[in-house]
N, C-alpha and C. Protein backbone atom coordinates (compact mmCIF):
# COMPACT_ATOMS: atom_id res chain seq x y z
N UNK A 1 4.36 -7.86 -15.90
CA UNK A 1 4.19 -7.61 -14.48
C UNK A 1 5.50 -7.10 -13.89
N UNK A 2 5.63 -6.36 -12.98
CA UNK A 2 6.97 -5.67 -12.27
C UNK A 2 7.28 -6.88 -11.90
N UNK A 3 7.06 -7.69 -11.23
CA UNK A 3 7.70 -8.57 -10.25
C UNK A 3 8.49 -9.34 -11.14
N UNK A 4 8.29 -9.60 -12.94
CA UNK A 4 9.23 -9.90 -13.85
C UNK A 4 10.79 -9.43 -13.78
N UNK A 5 10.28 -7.96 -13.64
CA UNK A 5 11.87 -7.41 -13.84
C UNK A 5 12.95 -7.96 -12.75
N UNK A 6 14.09 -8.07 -13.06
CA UNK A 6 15.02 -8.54 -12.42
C UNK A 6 15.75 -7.54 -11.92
N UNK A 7 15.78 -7.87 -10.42
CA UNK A 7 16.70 -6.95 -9.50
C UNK A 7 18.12 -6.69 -9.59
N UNK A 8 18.42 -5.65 -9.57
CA UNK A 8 19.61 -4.83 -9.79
C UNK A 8 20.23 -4.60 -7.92
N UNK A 9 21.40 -5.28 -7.95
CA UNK A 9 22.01 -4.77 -6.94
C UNK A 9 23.38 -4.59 -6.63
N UNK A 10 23.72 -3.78 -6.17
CA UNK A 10 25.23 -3.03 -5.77
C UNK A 10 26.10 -4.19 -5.59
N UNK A 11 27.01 -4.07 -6.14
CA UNK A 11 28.49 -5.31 -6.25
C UNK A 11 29.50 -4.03 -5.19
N UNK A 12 29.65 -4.21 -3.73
CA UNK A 12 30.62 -3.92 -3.69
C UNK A 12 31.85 -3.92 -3.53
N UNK A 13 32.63 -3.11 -3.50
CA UNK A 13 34.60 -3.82 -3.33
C UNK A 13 34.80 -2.79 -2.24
N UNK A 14 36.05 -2.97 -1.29
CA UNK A 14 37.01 -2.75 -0.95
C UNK A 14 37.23 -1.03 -1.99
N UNK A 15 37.08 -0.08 -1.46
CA UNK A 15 37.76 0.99 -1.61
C UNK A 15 36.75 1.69 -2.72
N UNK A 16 35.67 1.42 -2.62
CA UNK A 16 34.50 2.14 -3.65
C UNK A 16 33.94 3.31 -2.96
N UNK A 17 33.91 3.84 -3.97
CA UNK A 17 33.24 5.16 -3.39
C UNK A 17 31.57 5.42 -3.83
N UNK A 18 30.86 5.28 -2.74
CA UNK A 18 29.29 5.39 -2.85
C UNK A 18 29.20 7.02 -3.33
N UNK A 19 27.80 6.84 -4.03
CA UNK A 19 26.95 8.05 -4.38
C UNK A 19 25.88 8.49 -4.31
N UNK A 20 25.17 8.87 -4.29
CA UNK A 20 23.46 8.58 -3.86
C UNK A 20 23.25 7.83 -5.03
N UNK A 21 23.19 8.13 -5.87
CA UNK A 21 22.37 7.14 -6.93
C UNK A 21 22.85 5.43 -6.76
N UNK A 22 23.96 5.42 -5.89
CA UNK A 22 24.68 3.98 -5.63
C UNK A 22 23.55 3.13 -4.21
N UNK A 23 23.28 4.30 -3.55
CA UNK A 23 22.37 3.77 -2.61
C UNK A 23 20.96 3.37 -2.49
N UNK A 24 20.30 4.75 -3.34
CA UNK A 24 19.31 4.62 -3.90
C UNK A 24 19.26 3.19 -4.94
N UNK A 25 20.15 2.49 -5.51
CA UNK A 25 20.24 1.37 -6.18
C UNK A 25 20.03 0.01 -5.06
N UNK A 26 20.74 0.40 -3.93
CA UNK A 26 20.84 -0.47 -3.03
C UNK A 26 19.54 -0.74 -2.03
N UNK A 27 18.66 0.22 -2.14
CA UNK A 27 17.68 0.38 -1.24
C UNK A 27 16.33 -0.33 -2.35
N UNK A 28 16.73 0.33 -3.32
CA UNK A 28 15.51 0.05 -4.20
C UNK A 28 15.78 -1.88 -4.45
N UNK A 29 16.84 -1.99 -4.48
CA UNK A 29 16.68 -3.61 -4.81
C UNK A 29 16.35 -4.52 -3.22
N UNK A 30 16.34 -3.95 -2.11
CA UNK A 30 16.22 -4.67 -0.76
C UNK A 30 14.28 -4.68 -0.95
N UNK A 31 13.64 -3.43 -1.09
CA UNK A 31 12.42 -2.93 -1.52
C UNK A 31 11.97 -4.06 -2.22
N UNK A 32 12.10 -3.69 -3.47
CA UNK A 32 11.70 -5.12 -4.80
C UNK A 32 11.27 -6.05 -4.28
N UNK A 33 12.66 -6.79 -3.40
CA UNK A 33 12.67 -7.64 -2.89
C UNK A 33 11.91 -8.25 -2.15
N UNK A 34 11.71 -7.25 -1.31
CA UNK A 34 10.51 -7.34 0.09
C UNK A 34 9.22 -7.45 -0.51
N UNK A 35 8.67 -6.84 -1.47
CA UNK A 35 7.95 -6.41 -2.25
C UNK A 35 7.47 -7.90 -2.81
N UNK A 36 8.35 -8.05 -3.98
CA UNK A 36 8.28 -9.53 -4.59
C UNK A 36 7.82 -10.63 -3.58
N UNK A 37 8.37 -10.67 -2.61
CA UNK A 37 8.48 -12.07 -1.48
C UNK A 37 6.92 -12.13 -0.71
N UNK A 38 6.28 -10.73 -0.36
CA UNK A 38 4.79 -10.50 -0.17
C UNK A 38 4.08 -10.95 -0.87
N UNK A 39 4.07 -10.39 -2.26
CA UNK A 39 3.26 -10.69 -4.03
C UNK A 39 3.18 -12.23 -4.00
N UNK A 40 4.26 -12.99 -3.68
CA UNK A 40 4.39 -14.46 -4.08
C UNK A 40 3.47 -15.86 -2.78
N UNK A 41 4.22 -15.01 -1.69
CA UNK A 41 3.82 -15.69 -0.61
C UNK A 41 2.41 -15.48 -0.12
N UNK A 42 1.83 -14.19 -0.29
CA UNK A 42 0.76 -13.84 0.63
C UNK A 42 -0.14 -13.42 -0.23
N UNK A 43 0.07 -12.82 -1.57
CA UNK A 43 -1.07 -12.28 -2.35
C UNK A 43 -1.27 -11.02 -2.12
N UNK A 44 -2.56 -10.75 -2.39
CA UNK A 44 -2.69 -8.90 -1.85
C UNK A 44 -4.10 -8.89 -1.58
N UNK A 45 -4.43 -8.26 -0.59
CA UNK A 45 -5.38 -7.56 -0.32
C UNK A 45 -5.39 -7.36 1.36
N UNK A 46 -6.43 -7.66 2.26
CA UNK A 46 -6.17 -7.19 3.77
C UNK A 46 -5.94 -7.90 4.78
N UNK A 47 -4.70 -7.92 5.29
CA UNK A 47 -3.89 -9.04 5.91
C UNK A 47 -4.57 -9.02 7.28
N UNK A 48 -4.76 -7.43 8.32
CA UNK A 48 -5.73 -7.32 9.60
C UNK A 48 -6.10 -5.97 9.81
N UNK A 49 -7.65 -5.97 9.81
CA UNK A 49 -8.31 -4.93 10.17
C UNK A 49 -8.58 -4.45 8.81
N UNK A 50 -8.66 -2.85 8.85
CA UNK A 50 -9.40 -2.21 7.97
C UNK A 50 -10.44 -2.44 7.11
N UNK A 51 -10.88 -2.69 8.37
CA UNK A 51 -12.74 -3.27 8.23
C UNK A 51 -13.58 -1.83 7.91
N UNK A 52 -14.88 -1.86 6.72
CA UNK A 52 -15.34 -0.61 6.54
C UNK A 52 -16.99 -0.90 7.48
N UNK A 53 -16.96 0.66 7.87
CA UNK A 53 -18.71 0.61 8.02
C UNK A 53 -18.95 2.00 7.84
N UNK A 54 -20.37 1.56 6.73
CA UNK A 54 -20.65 2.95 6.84
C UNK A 54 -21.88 3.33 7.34
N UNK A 55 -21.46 4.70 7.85
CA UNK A 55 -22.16 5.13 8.77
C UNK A 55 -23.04 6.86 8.70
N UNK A 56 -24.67 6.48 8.70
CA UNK A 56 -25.50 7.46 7.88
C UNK A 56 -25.69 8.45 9.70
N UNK A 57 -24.69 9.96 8.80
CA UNK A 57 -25.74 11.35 10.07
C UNK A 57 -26.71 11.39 9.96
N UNK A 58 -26.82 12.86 10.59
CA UNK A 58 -28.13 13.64 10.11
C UNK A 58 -28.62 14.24 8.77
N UNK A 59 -27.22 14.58 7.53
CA UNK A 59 -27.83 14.81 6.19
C UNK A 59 -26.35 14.36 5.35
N UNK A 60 -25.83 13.17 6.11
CA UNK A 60 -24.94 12.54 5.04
C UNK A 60 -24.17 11.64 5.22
N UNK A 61 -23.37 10.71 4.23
CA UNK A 61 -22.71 9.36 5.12
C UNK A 61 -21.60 9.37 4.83
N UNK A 62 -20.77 8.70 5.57
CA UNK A 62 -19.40 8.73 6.31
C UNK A 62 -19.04 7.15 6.11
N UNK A 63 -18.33 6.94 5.30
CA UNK A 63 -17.14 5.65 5.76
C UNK A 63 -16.21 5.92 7.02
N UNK A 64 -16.58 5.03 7.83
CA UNK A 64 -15.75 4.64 8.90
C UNK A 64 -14.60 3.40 9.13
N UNK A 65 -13.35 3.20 8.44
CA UNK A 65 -12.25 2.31 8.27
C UNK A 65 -11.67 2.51 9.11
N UNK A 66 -11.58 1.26 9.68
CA UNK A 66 -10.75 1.11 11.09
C UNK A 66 -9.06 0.54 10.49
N UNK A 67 -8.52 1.19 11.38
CA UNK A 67 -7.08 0.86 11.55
C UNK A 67 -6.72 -0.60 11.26
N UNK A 68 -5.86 -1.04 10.27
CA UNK A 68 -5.33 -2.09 9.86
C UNK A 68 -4.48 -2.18 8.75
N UNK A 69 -3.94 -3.54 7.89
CA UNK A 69 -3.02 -3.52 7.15
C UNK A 69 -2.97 -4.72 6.33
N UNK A 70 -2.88 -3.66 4.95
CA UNK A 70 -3.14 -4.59 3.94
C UNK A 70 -1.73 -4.73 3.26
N UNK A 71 -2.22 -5.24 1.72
CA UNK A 71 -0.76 -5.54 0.78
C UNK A 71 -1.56 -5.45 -0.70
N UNK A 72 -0.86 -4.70 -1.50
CA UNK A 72 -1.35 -3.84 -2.55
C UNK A 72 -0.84 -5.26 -3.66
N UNK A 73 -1.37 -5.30 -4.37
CA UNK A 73 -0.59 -6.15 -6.21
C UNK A 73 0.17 -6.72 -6.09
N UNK A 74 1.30 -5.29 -6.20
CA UNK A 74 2.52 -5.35 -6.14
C UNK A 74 3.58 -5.90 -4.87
N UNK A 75 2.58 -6.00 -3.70
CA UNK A 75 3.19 -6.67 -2.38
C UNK A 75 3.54 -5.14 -1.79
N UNK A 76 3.44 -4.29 -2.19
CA UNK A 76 3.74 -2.96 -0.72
C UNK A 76 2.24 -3.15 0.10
N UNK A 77 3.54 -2.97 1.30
CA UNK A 77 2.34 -2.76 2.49
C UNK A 77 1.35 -1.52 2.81
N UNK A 78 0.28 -1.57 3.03
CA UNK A 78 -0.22 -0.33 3.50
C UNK A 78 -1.03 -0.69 4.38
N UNK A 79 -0.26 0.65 5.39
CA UNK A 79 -0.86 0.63 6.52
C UNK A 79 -1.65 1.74 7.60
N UNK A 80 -3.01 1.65 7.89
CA UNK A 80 -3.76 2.81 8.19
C UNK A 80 -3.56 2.51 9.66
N UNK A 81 -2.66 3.37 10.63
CA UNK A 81 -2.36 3.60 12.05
C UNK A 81 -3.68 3.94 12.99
N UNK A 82 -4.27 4.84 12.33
CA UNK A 82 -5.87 4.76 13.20
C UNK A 82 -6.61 4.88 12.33
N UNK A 83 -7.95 4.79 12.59
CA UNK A 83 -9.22 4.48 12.73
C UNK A 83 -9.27 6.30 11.93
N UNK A 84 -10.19 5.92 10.40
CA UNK A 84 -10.08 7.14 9.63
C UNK A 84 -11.71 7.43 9.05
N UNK A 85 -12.34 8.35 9.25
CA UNK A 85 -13.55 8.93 8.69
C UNK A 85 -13.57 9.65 7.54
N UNK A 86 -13.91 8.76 6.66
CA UNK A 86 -14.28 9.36 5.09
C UNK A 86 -15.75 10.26 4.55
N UNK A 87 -15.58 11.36 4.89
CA UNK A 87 -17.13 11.53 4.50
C UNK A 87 -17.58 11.17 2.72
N UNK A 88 -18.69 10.91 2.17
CA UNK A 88 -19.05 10.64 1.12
C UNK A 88 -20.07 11.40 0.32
N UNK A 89 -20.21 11.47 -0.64
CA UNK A 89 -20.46 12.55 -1.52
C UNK A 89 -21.77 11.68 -1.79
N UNK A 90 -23.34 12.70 -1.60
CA UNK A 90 -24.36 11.91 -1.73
C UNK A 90 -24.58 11.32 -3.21
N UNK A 91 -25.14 10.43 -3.45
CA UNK A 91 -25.74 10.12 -4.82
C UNK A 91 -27.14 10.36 -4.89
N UNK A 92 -27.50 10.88 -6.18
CA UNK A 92 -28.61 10.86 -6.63
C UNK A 92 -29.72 9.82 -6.24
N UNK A 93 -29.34 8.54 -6.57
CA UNK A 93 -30.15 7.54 -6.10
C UNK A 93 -29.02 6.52 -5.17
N UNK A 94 -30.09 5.28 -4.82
CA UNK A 94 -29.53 4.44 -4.41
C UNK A 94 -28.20 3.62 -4.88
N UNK A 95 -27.05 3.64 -4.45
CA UNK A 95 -26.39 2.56 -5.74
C UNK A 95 -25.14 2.46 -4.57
N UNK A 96 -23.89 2.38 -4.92
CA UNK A 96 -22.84 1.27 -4.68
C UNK A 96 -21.38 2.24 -4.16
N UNK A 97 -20.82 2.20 -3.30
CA UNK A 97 -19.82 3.01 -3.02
C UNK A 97 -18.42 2.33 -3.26
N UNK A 98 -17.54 3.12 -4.05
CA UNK A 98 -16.36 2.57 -3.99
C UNK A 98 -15.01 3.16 -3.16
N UNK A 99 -14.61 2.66 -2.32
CA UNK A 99 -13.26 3.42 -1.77
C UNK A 99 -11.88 2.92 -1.70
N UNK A 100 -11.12 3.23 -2.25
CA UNK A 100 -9.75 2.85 -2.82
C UNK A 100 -9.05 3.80 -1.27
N UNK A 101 -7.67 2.67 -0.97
CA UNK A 101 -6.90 2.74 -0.17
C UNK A 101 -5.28 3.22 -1.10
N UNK A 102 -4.95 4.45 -1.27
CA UNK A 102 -3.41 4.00 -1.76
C UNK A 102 -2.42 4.52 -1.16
N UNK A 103 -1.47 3.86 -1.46
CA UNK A 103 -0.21 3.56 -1.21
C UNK A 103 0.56 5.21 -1.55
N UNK A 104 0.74 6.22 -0.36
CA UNK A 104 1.63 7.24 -0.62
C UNK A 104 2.66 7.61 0.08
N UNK A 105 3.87 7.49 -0.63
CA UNK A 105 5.03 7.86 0.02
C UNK A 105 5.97 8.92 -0.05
């Protein structure tokens, strides 16, 4: 599991000279961090809102996910700012819809 790996973070001194890859080190271990402390404390899945309904037109149906915010596995947050309309691809017959939320940055 990621949350195994052990965080790496910047030792600094008096008279060092940063680099990006020095910061990018520094950012990514505050991240982890935040990350890890979600995963442990809270779990994952939808902390408020992004409630689904779906919702049948005139010749097709639409997921309607309202604005809210969850926490993925790994503890990143994701968060949908408004209220988003998915249209959906008909099926043949009756059966089961799946819709995945991810995490892009």
């Amino acid at each position: 599991m990621a949350h195994d790996e052990p965080l790496v973070r910047l030792r600094p001194f008096e008279g060092l000279c940063l680099t990006a890859a020095d910061l990018i080190v520094e950012q990514s271990f505050h991240r982890r961090a935040l990350e890890r402390h979600a995963h442990f404390l809270h779990g994952h899945g939808v902390v408020q809102g992004l409630g689904v309904e779906l919702v049948q037109t005139l010749d097709r149906y639409e997921a309607r996910v309202r604005a809210g915010f969850g926490l993925t596995a790994r503890g990143q947050g994701i968060r949908l700012a408004t209220d988003e309309v998915v249209p959906l691809e008909e099926q043949g017959t009756d059966g089961d819809y799946t819709l995945w939320l991810v995490r892009d940055e």
